[in-house]
Protein backbone atom coordinates (compact mmCIF):
# COMPACT_ATOMS: atom_id res chain seq x y z
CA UNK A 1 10.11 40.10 -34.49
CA UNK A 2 11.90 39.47 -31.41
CA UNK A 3 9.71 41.72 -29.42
CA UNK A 4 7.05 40.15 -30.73
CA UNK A 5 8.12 36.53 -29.36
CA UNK A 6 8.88 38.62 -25.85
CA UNK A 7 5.22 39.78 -25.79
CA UNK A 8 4.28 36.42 -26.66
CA UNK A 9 6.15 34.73 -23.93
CA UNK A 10 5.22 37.21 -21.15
CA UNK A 11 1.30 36.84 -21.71
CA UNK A 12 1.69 32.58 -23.14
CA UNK A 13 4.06 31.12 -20.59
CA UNK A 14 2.73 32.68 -17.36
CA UNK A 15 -0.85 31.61 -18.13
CA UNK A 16 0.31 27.68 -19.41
CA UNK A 17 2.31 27.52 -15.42
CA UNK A 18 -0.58 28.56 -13.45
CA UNK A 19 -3.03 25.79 -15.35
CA UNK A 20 -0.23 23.46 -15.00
CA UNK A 21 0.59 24.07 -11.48
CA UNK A 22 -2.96 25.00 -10.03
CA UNK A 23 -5.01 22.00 -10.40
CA UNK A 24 -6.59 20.23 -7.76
CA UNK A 25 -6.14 16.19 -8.21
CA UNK A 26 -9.72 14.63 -10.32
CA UNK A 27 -11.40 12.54 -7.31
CA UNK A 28 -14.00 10.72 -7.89
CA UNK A 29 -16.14 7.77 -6.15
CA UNK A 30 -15.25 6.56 -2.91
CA UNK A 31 -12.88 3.53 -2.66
CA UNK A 32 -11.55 1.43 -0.22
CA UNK A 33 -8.75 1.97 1.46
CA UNK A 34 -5.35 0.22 0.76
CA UNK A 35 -4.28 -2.55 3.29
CA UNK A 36 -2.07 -1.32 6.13
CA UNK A 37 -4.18 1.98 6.20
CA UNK A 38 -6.91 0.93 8.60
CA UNK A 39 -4.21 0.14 11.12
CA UNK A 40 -2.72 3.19 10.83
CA UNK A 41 -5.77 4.90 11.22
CA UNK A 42 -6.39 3.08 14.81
CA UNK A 43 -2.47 3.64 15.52
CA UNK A 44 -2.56 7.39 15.12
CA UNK A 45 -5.55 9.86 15.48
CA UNK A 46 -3.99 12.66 13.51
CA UNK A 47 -4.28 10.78 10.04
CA UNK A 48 -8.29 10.16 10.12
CA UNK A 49 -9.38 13.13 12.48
CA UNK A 50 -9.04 16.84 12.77
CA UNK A 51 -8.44 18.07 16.46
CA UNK A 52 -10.06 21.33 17.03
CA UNK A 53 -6.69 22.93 16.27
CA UNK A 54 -7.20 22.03 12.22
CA UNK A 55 -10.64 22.90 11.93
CA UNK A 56 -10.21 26.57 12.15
CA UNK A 57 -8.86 28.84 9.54
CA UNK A 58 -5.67 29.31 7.71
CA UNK A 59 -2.89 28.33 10.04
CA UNK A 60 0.34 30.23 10.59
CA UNK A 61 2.15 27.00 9.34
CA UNK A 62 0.08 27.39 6.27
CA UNK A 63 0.95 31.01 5.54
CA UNK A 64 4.72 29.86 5.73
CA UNK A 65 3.30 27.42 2.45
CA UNK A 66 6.00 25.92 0.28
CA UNK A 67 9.15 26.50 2.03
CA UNK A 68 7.80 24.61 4.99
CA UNK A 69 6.69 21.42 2.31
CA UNK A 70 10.06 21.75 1.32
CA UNK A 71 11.88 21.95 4.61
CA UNK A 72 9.68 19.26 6.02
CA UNK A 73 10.38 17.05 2.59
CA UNK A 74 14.13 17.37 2.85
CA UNK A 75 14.50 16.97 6.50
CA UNK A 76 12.29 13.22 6.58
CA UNK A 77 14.19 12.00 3.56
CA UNK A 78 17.28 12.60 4.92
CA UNK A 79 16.70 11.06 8.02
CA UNK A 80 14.48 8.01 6.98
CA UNK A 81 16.67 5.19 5.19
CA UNK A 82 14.63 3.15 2.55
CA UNK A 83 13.88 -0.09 3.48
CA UNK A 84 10.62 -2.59 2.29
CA UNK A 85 7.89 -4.02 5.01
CA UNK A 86 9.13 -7.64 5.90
CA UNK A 87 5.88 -9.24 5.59
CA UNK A 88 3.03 -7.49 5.33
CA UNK A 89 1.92 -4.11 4.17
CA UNK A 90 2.75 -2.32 7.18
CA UNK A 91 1.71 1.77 7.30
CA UNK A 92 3.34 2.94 10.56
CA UNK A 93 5.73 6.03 11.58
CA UNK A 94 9.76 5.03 10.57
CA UNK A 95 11.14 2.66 13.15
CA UNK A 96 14.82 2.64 14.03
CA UNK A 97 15.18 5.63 11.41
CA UNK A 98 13.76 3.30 8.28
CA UNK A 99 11.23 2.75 6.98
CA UNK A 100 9.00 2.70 3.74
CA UNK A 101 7.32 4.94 1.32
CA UNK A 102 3.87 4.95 3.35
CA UNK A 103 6.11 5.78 6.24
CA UNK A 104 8.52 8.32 4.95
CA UNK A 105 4.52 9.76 3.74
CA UNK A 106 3.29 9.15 7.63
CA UNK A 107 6.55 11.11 8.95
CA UNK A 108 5.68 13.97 6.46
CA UNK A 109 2.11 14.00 7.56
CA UNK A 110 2.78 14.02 11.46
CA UNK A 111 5.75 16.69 10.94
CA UNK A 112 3.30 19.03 8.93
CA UNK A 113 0.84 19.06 11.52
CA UNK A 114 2.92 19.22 14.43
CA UNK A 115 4.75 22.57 12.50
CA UNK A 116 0.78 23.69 12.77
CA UNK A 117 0.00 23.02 8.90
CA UNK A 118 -3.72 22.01 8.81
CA UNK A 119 -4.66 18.41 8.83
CA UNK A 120 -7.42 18.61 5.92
CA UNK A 121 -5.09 20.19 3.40
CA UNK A 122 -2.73 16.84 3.20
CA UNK A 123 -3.94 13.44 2.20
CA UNK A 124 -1.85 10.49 1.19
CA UNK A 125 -2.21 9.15 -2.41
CA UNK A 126 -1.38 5.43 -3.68
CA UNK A 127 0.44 5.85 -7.34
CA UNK A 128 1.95 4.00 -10.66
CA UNK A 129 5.46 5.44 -10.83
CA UNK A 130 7.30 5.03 -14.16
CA UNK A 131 8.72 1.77 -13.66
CA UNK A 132 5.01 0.14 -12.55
CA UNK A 133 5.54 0.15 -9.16
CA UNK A 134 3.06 0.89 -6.60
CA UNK A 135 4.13 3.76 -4.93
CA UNK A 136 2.40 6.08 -1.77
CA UNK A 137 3.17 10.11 -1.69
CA UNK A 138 1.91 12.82 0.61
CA UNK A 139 -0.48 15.66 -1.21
CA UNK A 140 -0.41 19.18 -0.04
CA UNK A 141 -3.29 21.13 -1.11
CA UNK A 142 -2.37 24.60 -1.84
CA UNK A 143 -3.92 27.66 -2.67
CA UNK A 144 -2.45 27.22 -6.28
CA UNK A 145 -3.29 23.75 -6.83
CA UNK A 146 -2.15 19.98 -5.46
CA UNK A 147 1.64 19.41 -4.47
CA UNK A 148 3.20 16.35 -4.50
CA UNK A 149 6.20 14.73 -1.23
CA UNK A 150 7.89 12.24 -2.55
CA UNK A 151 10.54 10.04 -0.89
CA UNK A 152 12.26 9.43 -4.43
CA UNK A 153 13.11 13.13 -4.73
CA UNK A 154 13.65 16.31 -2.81
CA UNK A 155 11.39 18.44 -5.07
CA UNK A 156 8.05 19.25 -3.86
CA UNK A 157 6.66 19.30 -7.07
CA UNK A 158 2.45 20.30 -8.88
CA UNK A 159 1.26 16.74 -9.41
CA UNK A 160 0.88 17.23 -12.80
CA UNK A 161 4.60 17.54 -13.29
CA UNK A 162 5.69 14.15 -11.79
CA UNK A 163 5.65 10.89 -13.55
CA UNK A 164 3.23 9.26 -11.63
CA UNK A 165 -0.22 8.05 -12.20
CA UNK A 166 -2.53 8.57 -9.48
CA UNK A 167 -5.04 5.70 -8.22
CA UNK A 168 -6.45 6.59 -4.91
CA UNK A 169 -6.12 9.67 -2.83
CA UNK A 170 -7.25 10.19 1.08
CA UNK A 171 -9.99 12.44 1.03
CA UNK A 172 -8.94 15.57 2.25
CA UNK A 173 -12.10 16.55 4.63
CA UNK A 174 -13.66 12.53 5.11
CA UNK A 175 -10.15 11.41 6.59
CA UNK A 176 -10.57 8.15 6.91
CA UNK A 177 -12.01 8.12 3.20
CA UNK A 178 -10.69 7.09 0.44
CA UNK A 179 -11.08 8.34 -3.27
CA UNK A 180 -10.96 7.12 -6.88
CA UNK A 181 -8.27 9.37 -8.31
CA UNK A 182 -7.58 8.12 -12.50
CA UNK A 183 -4.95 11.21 -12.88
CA UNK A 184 -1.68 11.10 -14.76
CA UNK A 185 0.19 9.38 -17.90
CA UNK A 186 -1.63 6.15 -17.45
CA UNK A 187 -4.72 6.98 -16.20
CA UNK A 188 -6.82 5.49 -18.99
CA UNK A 189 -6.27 1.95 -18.70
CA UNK A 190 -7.47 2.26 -15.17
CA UNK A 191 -10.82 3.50 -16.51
């Protein structure tokens, strides 16, 4: 019997991970984008635009996969204290080492592609965490499916296996795009 539960756990398990872990996030129609964004957009070229750099095939940076998400997700939330916008919903790079979730998400963008990590495989994404708070993480798109950078945890992590619920997502090739998401816990009372 216990061989039998072995056989069943080799073929079972391995198969229920790699649905779990490789799905790209739902999109769906366009949206617009969240205040603070547009600014950011004119403020910094690399967040709506390729460069000729990104548009060619897999990068080096990309090859190096999750241990550079990871490196590049531990090193920004280290250095970035927490801190909320004063008055309005400001999306710019840290300043004086703080800074917010968009920003800690900005940092984590601009590192990735600096390290070489191609510009249409990360979009930011505007989410419900647990507690319903409007939250904004960084999505890597992977070979094996959507990754989530959080500022709230170390962990680079499938989407699927965080607790948020996922609104809006940058569109990964129309930068400057933004895209109905409706993915996670509490996605049906958005629908």
């Amino acid at each position: 019997m216990r061989w039998l539960f072995c056989l069943v756990s080799l073929v079972f398990f391995p198969t229920q991970f790699q649905a779990f872990a490789g799905q790209p996030l739902p999109v769906g129609r366009n949206i617009g984008a969240p205040v603070g964004f547009a600014s950011a957009c004119a403020s910094y070229r690399w967040l709506c635009h390729q460069t000729s750099a990104q548009r060619g095939g897999r990068a080096p940076a990309e090859q190096a996969g999750m241990p550079l998400l990871r490196k590049v997700t531990r090193a920004v939330n280290l250095t970035v204290r927490s801190t909320e916008d004063r008055s309005t919903d400001d999306w710019t790079l840290p300043v004086g080492g703080r800074g917010d979730c968009e920003d800690y998400a900005l940092q984590k963008m601009k590192d990735l592609i600096d390290a070489g990590f191609p510009a249409n495989r990360l979009a930011l994404s505007v989410v419900i965490g647990p507690h319903d708070e409007n939250h904004v993480v960084l999505i890597a798109r992977m070979d094996d499916g959507d990754y989530v950078l959080d500022n709230l945890n170390n962990g680079v992590k499938p989407w699927r296996a965080t607790p948020y619920t996922f609104l809006a997502t940058q569109d990964f090739r129309a930068r400057s795009t933004w895209r109905v998401t409706l993915a996670g816990p509490r996605a049906n009372e958005f629908s």
